[in-house]
N, C-alpha and C. Protein backbone atom coordinates (compact mmCIF):
# COMPACT_ATOMS: atom_id res chain seq x y z
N UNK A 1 -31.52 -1.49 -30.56
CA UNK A 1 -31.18 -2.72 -29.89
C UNK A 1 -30.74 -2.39 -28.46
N UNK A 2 -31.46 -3.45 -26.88
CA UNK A 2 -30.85 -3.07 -25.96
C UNK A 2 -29.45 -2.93 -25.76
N UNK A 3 -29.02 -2.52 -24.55
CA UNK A 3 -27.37 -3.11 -24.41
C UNK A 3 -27.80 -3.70 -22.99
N UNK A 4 -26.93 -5.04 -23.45
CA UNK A 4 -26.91 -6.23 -21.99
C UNK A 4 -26.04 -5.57 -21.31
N UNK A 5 -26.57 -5.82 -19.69
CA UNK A 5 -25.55 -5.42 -18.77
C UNK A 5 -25.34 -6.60 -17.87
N UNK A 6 -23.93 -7.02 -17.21
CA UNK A 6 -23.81 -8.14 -16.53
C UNK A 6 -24.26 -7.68 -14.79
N UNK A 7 -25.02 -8.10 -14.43
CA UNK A 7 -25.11 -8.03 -12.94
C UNK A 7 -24.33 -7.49 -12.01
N UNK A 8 -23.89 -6.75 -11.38
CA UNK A 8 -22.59 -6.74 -10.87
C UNK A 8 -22.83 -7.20 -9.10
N UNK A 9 -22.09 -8.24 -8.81
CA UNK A 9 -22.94 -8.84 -7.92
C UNK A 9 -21.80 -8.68 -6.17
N UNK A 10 -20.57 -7.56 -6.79
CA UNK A 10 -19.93 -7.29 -5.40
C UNK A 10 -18.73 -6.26 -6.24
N UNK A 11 -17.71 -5.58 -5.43
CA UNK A 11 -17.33 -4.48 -6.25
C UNK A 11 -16.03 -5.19 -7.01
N UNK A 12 -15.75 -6.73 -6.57
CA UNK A 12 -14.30 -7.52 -7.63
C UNK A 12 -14.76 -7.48 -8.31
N UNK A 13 -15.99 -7.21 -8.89
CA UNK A 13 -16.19 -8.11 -10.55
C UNK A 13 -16.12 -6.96 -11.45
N UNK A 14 -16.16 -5.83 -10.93
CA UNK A 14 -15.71 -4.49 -11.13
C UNK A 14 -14.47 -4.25 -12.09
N UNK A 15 -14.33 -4.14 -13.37
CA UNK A 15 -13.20 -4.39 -14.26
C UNK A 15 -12.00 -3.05 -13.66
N UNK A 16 -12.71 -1.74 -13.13
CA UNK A 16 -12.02 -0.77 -12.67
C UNK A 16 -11.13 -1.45 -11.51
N UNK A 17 -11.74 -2.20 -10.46
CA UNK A 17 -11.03 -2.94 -9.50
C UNK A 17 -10.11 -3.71 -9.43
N UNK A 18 -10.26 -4.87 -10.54
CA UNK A 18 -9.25 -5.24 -10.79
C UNK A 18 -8.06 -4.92 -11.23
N UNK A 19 -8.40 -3.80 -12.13
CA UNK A 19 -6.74 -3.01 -13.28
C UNK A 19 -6.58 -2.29 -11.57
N UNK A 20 -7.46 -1.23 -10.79
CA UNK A 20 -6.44 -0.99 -9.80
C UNK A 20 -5.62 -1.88 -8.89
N UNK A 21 -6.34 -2.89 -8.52
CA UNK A 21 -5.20 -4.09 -7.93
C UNK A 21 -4.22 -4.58 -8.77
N UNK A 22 -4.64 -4.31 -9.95
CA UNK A 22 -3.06 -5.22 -10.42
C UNK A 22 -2.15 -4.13 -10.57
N UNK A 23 -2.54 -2.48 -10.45
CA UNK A 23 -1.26 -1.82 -10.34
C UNK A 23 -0.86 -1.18 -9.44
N UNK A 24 -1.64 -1.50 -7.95
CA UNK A 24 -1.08 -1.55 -6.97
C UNK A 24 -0.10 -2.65 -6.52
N UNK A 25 -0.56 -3.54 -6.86
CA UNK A 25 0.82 -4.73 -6.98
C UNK A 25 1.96 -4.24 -7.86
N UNK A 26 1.37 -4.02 -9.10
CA UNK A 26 2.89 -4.02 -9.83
C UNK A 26 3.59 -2.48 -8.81
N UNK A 27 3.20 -1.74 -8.82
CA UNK A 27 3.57 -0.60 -7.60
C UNK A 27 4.45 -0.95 -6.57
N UNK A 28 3.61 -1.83 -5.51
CA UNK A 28 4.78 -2.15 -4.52
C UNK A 28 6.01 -3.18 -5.01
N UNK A 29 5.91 -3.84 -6.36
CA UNK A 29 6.81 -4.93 -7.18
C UNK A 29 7.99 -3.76 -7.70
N UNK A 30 7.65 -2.90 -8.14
CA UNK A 30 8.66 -1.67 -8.56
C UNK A 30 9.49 -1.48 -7.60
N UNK A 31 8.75 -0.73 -6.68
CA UNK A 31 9.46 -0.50 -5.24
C UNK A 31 10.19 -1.22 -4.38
N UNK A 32 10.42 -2.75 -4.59
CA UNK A 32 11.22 -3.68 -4.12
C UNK A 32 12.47 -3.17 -4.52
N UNK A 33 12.83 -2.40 -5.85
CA UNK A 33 13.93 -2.46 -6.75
C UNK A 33 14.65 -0.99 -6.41
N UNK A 34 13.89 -0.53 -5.54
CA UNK A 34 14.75 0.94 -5.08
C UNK A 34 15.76 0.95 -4.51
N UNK A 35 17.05 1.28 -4.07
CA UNK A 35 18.19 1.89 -3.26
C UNK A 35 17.95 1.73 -2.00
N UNK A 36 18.26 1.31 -1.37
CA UNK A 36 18.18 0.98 0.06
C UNK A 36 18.26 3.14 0.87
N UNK A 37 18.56 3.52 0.23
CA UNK A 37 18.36 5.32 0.83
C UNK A 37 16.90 5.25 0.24
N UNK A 38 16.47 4.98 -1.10
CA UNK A 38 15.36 5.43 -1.85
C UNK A 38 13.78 4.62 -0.94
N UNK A 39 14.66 3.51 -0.26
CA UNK A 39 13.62 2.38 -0.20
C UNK A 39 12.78 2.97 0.88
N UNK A 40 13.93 3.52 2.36
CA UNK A 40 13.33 4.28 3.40
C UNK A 40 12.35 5.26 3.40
N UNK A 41 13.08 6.13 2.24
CA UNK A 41 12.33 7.52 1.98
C UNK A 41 11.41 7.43 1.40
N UNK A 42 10.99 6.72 0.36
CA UNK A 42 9.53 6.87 -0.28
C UNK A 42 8.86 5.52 -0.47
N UNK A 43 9.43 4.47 -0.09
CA UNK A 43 8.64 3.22 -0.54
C UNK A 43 7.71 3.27 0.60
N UNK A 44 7.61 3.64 1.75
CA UNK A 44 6.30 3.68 2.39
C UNK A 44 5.32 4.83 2.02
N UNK A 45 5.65 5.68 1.55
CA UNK A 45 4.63 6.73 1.17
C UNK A 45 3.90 6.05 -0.05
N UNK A 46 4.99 5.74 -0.72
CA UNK A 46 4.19 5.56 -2.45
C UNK A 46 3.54 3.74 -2.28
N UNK A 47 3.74 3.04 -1.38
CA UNK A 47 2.69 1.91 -1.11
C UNK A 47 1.32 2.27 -0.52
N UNK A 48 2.13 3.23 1.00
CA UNK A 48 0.53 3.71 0.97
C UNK A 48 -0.38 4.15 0.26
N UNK A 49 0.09 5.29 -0.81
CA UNK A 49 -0.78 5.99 -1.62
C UNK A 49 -1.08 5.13 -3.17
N UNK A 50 -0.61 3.95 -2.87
CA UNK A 50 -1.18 2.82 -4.10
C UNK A 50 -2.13 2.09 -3.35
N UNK A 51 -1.96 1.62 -2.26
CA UNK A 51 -3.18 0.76 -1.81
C UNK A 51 -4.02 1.51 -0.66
N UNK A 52 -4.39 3.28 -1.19
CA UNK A 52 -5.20 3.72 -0.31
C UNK A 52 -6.80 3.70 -1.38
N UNK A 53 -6.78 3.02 -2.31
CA UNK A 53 -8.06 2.97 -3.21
C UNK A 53 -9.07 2.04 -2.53
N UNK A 54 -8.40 1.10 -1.61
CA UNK A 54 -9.11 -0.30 -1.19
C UNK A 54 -10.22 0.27 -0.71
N UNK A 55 -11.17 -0.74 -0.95
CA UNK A 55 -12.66 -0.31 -0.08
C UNK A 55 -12.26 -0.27 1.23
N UNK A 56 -12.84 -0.47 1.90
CA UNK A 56 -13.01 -0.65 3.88
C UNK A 56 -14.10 -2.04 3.81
């Protein structure tokens, strides 16, 4: 029996794409909750390196 495949007609419809956006969100949502010392020191590194997956 074949296996159906759905079209993929741009890279959102991409099930990988989506789970990474939703845990780059929950990512920078974590990071709201850091220490104001913690927030300086790594909440810009670890946002960048959550939303460096994005296409261009």
């Amino acid at each position: 029996m074949p296996i159906m495949y759905e079209t993929i007609r741009d890279f959102r419809s991409l099930i990988v794409y989506q789970r990474a956006k939703e845990l780059a969100n929950d990512i920078c949502k974590l990071s709201d909750r850091f220490t104001p010392s913690e927030r300086y020191e790594s909440t810009s590194q670890i946002r960048r390196a959550a939303t460096s997956w994005r296409p261009i």
